[in-house]
Protein backbone atom coordinates (compact mmCIF):
# COMPACT_ATOMS: atom_id res chain seq x y z
CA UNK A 1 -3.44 -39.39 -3.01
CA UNK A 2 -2.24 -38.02 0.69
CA UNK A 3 -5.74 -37.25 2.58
CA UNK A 4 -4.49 -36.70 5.71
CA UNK A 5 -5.23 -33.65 7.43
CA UNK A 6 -4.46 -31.93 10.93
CA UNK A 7 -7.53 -34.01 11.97
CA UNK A 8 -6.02 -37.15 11.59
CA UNK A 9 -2.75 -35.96 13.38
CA UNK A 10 -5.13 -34.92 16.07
CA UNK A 11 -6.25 -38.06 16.58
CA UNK A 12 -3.18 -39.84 16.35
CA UNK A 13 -1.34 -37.62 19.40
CA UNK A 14 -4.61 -37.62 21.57
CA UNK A 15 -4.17 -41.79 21.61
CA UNK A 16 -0.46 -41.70 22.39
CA UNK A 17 -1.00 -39.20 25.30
CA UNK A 18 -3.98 -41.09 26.60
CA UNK A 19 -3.43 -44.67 26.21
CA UNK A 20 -6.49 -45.39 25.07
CA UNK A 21 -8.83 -45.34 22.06
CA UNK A 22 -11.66 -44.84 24.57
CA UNK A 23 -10.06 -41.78 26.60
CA UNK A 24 -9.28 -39.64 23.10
CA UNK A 25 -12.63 -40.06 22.14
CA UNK A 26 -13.58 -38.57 24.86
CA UNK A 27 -11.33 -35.36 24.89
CA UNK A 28 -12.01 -35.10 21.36
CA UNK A 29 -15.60 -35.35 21.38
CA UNK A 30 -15.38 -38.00 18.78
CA UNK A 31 -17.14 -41.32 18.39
CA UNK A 32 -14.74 -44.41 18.91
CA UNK A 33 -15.21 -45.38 15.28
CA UNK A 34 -14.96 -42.07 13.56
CA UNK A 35 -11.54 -42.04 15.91
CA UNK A 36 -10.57 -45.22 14.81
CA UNK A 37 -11.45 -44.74 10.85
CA UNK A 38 -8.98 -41.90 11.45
CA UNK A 39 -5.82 -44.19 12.70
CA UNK A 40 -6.76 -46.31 10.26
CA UNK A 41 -6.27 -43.88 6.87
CA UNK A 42 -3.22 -42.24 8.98
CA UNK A 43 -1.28 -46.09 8.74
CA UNK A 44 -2.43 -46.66 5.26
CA UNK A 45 -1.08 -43.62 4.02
CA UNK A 46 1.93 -44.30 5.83
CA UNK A 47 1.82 -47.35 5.24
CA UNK A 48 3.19 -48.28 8.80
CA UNK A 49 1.79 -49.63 11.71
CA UNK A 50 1.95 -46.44 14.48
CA UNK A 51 0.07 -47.79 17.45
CA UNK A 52 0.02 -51.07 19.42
CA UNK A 53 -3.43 -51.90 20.57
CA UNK A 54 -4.07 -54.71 23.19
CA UNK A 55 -7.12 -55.22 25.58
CA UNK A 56 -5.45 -52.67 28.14
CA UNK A 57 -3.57 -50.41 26.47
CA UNK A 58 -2.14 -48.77 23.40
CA UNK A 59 1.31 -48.01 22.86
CA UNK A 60 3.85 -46.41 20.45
CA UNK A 61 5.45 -48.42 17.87
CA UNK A 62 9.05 -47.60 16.93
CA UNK A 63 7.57 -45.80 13.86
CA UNK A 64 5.29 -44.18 16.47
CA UNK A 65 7.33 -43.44 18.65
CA UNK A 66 9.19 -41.61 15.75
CA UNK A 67 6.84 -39.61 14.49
CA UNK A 68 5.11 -38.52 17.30
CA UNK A 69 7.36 -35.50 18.10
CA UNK A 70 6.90 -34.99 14.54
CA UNK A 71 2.98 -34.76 14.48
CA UNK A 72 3.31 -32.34 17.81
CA UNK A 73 5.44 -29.96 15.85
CA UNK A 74 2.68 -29.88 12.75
CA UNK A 75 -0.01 -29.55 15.10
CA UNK A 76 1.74 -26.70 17.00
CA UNK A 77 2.58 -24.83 13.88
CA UNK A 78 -0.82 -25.54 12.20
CA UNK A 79 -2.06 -23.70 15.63
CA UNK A 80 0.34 -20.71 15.45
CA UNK A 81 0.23 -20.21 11.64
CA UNK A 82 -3.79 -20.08 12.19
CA UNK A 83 -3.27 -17.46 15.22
CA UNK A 84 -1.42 -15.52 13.28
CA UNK A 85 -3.79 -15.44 10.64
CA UNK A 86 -6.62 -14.56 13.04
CA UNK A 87 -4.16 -11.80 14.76
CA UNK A 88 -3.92 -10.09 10.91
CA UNK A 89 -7.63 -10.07 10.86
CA UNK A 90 -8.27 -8.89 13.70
CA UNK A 91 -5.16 -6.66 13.20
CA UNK A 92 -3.48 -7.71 16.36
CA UNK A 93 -0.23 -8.19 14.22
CA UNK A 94 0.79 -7.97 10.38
CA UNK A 95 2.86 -5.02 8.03
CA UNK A 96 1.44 -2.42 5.59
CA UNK A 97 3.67 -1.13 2.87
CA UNK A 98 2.59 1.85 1.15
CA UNK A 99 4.30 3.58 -1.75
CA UNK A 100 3.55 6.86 -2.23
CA UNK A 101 4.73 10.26 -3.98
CA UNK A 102 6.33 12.98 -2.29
CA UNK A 103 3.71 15.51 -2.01
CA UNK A 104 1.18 12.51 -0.67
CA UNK A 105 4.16 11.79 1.63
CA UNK A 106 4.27 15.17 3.53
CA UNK A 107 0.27 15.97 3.35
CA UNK A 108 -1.34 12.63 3.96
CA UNK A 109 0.99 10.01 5.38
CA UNK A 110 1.52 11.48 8.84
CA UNK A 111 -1.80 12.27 9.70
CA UNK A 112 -2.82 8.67 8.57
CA UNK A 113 -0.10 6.67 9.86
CA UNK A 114 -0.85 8.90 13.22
CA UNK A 115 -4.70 7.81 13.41
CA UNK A 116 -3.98 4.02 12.08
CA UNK A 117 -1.45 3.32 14.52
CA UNK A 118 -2.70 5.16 17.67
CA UNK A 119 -5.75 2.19 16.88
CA UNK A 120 -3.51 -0.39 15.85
CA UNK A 121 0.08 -0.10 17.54
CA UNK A 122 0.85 -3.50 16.67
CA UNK A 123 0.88 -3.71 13.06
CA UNK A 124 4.33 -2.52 11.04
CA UNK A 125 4.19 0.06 8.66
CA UNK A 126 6.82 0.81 5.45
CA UNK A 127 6.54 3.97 4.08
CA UNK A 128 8.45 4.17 0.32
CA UNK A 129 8.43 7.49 -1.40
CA UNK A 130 8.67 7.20 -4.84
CA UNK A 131 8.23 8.33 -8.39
CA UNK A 132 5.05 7.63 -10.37
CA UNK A 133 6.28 5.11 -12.66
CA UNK A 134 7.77 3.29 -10.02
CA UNK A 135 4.62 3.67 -7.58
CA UNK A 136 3.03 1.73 -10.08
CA UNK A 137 5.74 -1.01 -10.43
CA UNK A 138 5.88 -1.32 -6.29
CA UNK A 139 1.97 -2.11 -6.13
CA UNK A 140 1.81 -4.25 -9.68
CA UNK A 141 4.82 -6.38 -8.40
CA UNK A 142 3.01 -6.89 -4.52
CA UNK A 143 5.96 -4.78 -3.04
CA UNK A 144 3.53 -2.51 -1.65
CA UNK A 145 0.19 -2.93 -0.61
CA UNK A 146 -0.75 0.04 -2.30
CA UNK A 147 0.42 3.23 -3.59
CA UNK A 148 -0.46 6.86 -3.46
CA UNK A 149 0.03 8.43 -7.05
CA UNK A 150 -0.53 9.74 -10.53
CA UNK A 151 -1.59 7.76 -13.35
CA UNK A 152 1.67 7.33 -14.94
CA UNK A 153 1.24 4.84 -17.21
CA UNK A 154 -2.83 3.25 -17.04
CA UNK A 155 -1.49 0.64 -16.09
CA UNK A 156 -3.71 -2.87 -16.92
CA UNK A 157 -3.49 -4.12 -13.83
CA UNK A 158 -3.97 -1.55 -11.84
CA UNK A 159 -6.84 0.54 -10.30
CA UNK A 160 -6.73 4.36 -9.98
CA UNK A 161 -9.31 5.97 -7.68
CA UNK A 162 -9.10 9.69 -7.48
CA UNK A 163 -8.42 11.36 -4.28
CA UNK A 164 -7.55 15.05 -4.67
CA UNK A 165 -6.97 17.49 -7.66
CA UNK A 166 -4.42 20.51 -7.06
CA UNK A 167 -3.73 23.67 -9.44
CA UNK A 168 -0.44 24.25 -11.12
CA UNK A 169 1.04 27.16 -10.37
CA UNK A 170 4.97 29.23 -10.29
CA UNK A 171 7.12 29.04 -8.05
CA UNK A 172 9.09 31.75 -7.58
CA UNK A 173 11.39 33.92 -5.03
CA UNK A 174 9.41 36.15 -2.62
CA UNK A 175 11.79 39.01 -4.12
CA UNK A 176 11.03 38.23 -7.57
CA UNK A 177 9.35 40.60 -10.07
CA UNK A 178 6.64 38.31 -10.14
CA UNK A 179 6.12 37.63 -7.18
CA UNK A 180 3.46 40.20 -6.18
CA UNK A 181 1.20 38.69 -9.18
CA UNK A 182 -2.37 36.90 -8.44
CA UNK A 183 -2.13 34.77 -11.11
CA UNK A 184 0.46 33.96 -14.38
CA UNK A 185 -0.57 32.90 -17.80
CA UNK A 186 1.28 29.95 -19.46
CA UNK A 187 2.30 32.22 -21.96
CA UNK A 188 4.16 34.57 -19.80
CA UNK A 189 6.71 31.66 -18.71
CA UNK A 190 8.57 32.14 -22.00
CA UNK A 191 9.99 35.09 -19.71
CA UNK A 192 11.54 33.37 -17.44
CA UNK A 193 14.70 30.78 -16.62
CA UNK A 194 12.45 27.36 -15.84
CA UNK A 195 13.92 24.72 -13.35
CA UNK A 196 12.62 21.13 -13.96
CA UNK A 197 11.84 18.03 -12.27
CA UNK A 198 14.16 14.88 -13.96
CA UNK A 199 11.85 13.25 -16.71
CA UNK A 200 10.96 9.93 -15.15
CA UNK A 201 8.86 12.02 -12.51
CA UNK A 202 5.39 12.25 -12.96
CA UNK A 203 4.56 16.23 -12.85
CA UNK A 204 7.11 16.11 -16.10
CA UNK A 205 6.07 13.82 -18.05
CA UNK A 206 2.31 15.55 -17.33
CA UNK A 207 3.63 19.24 -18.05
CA UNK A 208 5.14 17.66 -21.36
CA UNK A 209 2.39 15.85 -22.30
CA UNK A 210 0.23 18.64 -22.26
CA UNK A 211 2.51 20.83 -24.18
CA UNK A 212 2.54 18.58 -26.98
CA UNK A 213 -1.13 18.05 -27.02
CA UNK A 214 -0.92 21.99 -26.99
CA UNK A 215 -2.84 22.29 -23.80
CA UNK A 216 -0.79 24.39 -22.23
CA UNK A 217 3.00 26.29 -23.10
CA UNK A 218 5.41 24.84 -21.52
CA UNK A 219 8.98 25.96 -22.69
CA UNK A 220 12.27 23.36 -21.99
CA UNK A 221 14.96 25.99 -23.77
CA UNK A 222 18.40 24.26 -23.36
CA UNK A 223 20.08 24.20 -21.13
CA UNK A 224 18.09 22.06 -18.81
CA UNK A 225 18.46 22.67 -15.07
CA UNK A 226 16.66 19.85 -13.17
CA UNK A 227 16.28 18.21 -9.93
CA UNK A 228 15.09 14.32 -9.40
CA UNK A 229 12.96 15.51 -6.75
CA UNK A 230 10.64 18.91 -5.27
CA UNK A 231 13.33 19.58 -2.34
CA UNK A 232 15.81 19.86 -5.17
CA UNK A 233 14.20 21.87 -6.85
CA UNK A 234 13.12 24.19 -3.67
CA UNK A 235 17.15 24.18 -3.65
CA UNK A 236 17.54 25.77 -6.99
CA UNK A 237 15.29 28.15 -6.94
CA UNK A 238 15.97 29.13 -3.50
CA UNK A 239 19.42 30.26 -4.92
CA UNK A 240 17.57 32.19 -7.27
CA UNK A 241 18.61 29.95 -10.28
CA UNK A 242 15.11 30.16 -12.04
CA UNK A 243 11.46 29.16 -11.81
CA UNK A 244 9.52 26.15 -11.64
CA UNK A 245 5.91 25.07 -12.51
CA UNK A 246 4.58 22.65 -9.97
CA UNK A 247 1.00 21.98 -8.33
CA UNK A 248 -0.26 23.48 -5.17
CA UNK A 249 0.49 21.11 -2.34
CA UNK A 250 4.30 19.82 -3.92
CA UNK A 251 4.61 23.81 -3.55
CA UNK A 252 3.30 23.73 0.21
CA UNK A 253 6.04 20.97 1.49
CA UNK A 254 8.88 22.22 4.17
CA UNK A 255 11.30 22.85 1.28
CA UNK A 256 9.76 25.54 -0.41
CA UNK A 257 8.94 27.68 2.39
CA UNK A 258 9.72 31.30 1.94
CA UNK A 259 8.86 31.02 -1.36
CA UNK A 260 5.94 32.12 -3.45
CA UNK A 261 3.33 30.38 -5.31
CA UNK A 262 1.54 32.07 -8.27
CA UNK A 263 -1.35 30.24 -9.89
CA UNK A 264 -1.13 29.29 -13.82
CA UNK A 265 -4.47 30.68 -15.58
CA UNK A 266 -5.79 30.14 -19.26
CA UNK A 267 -6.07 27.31 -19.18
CA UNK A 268 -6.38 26.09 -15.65
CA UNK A 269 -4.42 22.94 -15.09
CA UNK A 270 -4.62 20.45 -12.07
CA UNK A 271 -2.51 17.38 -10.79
CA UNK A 272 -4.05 14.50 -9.68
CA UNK A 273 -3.11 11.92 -7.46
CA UNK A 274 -5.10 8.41 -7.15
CA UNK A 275 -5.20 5.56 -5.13
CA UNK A 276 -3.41 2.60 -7.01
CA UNK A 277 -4.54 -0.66 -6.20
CA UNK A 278 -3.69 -4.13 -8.04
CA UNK A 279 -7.24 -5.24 -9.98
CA UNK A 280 -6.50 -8.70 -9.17
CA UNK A 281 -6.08 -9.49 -5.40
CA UNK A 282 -7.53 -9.43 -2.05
CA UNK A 283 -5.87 -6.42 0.28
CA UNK A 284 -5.92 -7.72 4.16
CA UNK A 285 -7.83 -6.83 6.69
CA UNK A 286 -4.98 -3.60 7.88
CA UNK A 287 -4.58 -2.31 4.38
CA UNK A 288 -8.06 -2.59 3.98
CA UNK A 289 -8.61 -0.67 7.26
CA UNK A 290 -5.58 1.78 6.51
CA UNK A 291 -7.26 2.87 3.46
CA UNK A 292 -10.71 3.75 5.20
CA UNK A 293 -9.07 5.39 7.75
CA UNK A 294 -7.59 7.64 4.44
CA UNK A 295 -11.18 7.63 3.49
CA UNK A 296 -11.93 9.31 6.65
CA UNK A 297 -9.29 12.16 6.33
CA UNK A 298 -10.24 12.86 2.63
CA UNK A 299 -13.86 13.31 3.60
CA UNK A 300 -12.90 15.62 6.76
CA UNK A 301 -10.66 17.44 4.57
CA UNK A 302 -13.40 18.18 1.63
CA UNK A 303 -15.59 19.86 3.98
CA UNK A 304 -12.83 22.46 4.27
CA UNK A 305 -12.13 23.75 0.80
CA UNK A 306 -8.81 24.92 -0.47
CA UNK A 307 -9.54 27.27 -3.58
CA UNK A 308 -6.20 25.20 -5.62
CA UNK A 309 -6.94 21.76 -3.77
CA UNK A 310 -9.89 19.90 -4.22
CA UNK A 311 -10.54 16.21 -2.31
CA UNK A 312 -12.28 13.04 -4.19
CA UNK A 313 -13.10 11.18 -0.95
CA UNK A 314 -14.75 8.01 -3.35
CA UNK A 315 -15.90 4.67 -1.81
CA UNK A 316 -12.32 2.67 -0.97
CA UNK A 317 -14.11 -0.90 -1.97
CA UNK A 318 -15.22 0.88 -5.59
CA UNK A 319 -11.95 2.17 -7.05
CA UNK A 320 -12.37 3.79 -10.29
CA UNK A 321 -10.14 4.40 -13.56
CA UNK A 322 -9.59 7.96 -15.08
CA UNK A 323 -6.83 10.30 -16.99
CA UNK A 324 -4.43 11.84 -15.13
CA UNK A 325 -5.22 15.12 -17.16
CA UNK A 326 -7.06 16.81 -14.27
C-alpha cells in the first residue's frame, strides 16, 4: 500500500535544495528523525535509494536526480489545485450554471446575475433557458448547478422549493372583443381560436393536466396552432391568429407587449415555479451564495405585492417538495 503523501515529497525536495538533513529540518520545522522516518518510507515505497548521505553532505542519486523535477511539479500542482480550491470558497474564481425557464429568465436572472456579479466579478456564469422537463434533466445530470422551474415530473432526486405563484390568465389583442373584460371564465374560452405552447413545455402539460382532472376547461379543438416557446406564441397572436392561456409574468415578458392580459376566474389557477436542487450533493460555496442572493430578491419582492404574483421567499438551505398544481 502507497502511503506517501505531499509530506513526504516535502521532505524529500527540502534535502536536495539544502544539502543537508540538518538544514530541512530546520525550514520545515521538523525534528531530524521525524524528517528522516520520512526519506526513509519515500525509498521503501520506491524502492530506490534517492539521496546520498555522507558526514558533509547529501546528494542526488541518479534516481534522485530523476525524480526530483518530478516531486517539484506534484508539489507545485498540489499548491495550485489547493489555491484554487480556496479561491472557489472564498469565491475569488469558479462557474455557476443555472438552468432556468423562460419567464424566470426575463424576471429574475438579470437582477440576480446583476447583484451576484457586481460582488463577485470573478466567478463565470452560464445561463441555459430551458423547458421544464429538461430543467430537471440539466440539474439531475450535474449540468447545472441548479435550475429555476416547475415541477415537471417530481422528480426522486430532486428538490423543489417554491418561490413564486402567478395567475393564469388570456392573452389577447388590445383590439379584441375581449379585451376590455376584468376577468374570463374557463368556460368562455370555448369561444375562442386557442394558440398553444408545444407539449413538452411545462404550462401544457399543467393546463392539460388539469383539464383531465376536470379542474379547469381547457379546449385543444383541431387544428392545433402552437409555438415551442412564449415569444412564439406572442408572434401568433400578435398577428391576430387566436388566443392563448398563460400565467401572469410569461404574459409580462418583452414579447407580448401591446397585448392584453385578462385573468381566468372560477376556478382560480396559478403557475408555480420552484427552485430545483439535486437531494444528493453539496452546492459550492458561489451557488450556494447565488441562491441567497435570490433569497434576497424574493424577500424584497414579497413586500411589494402583485395581486396575480405572489413570492415564496423559503429558507435556501431547507428546500421543500410540493405539487406543481398551484
Amino acid at each position: 500500500m502507497n502511503n506517501i503523501s505531499i509530506k513526504h515529497l516535502r521532505a524529500f525536495v527540502a534535502i536536495a535544495n539544502a544539502a543537508s538533513f540538518t538544514r530541512a529540518a530546520a525550514q520545515l520545522n521538523l525534528t531530524q528523525s521525524t524528517l528522516t522516518a520520512s526519506i526513509k518510507l519515500l525509498e521503501q515505497q520506491a524502492g530506490l535509494t534517492l539521496l546520498d548521505r555522507t558526514t558533509r553532505q547529501v546528494t542526488l542519486t541518479k534516481e534522485g536526480q530523476r525524480f526530483y523535477p518530478v516531486a517539484r511539479r506534484l508539489i507545485n500542482d498540489f499548491r495550485l489545485a489547493m489555491d484554487d480550491l480556496q479561491a472557489g470558497a472564498e469565491q475569488q474564481r469558479g462557474h455557476i450554471s443555472i438552468a432556468t425557464s423562460p419567464t424566470a429568465n426575463s424576471f429574475l436572472i438579470p437582477e440576480l446575475v446583476s447583484s451576484y456579479h457586481q460582488q463577485h466579478p470573478n466567478i463565470n456564469l452560464s445561463i441555459y433557458e430551458a423547458g421544464a422537463s429538461e430543467i430537471e434533466q440539466q440539474v439531475a445530470s450535474k449540468f447545472a448547478d441548479f435550475g429555476i422551474g416547475s415541477n415537471h415530473s417530481q422528480h426522486p432526486e430532486l428538490n423543489y422549493q417554491l418561490i413564486l405563484q402567478d395567475q393564469y390568465g388570456v392573452v389577447a389583442p388590445a383590439n379584441h372583443p375581449i379585451a376590455q373584460q376584468t376577468s374570463l371564465k374557463w368556460r368562455a374560452l370555448d369561444n375562442y381560436k386557442l394558440l398553444h405552447l408545444s407539449e413538452n413545455n411545462g404550462i401544457r402539460a399543467e393546463l392539460e393536466r388539469w383539464h383531465q382532472q376536470k379542474v379547469i376547461h381547457y379546449p385543444k379543438p383541431l387544428p392545433i396552432i402552437e409555438a415551442s416557446n412564449p415569444n412564439g406564441l406572442a408572434a401568433l397572436i400578435n398577428n391576430q391568429l387566436g388566443l392563448s392561456v398563460l400565467p401572469t409574468l410569461a404574459a409580462q415578458v418583452a414579447a407580448f407587449q401591446g397585448l392584453t392580459f385578462i385573468p381566468l376566474t372560477h376556478p382560480i389557477r396559478t403557475r408555480v415555479l420552484y427552485i430545483v436542487t439535486r437531494v444528493e450533493g453539496t452546492l459550492s460555496p458561489s451557488a450556494q451564495s447565488i441562491l441567497e442572493r435570490l433569497q434576497t430578491i424574493l424577500q424584497l419582492r414579497a413586500t411589494h405585492p402583485h395581486s396575480l404574483v405572489e413570492y415564496h421567499p423559503l429558507p435556501i438551505k431547507a428546500p421543500i417538495s410540493g405539487d406543481s398544481y398551484g
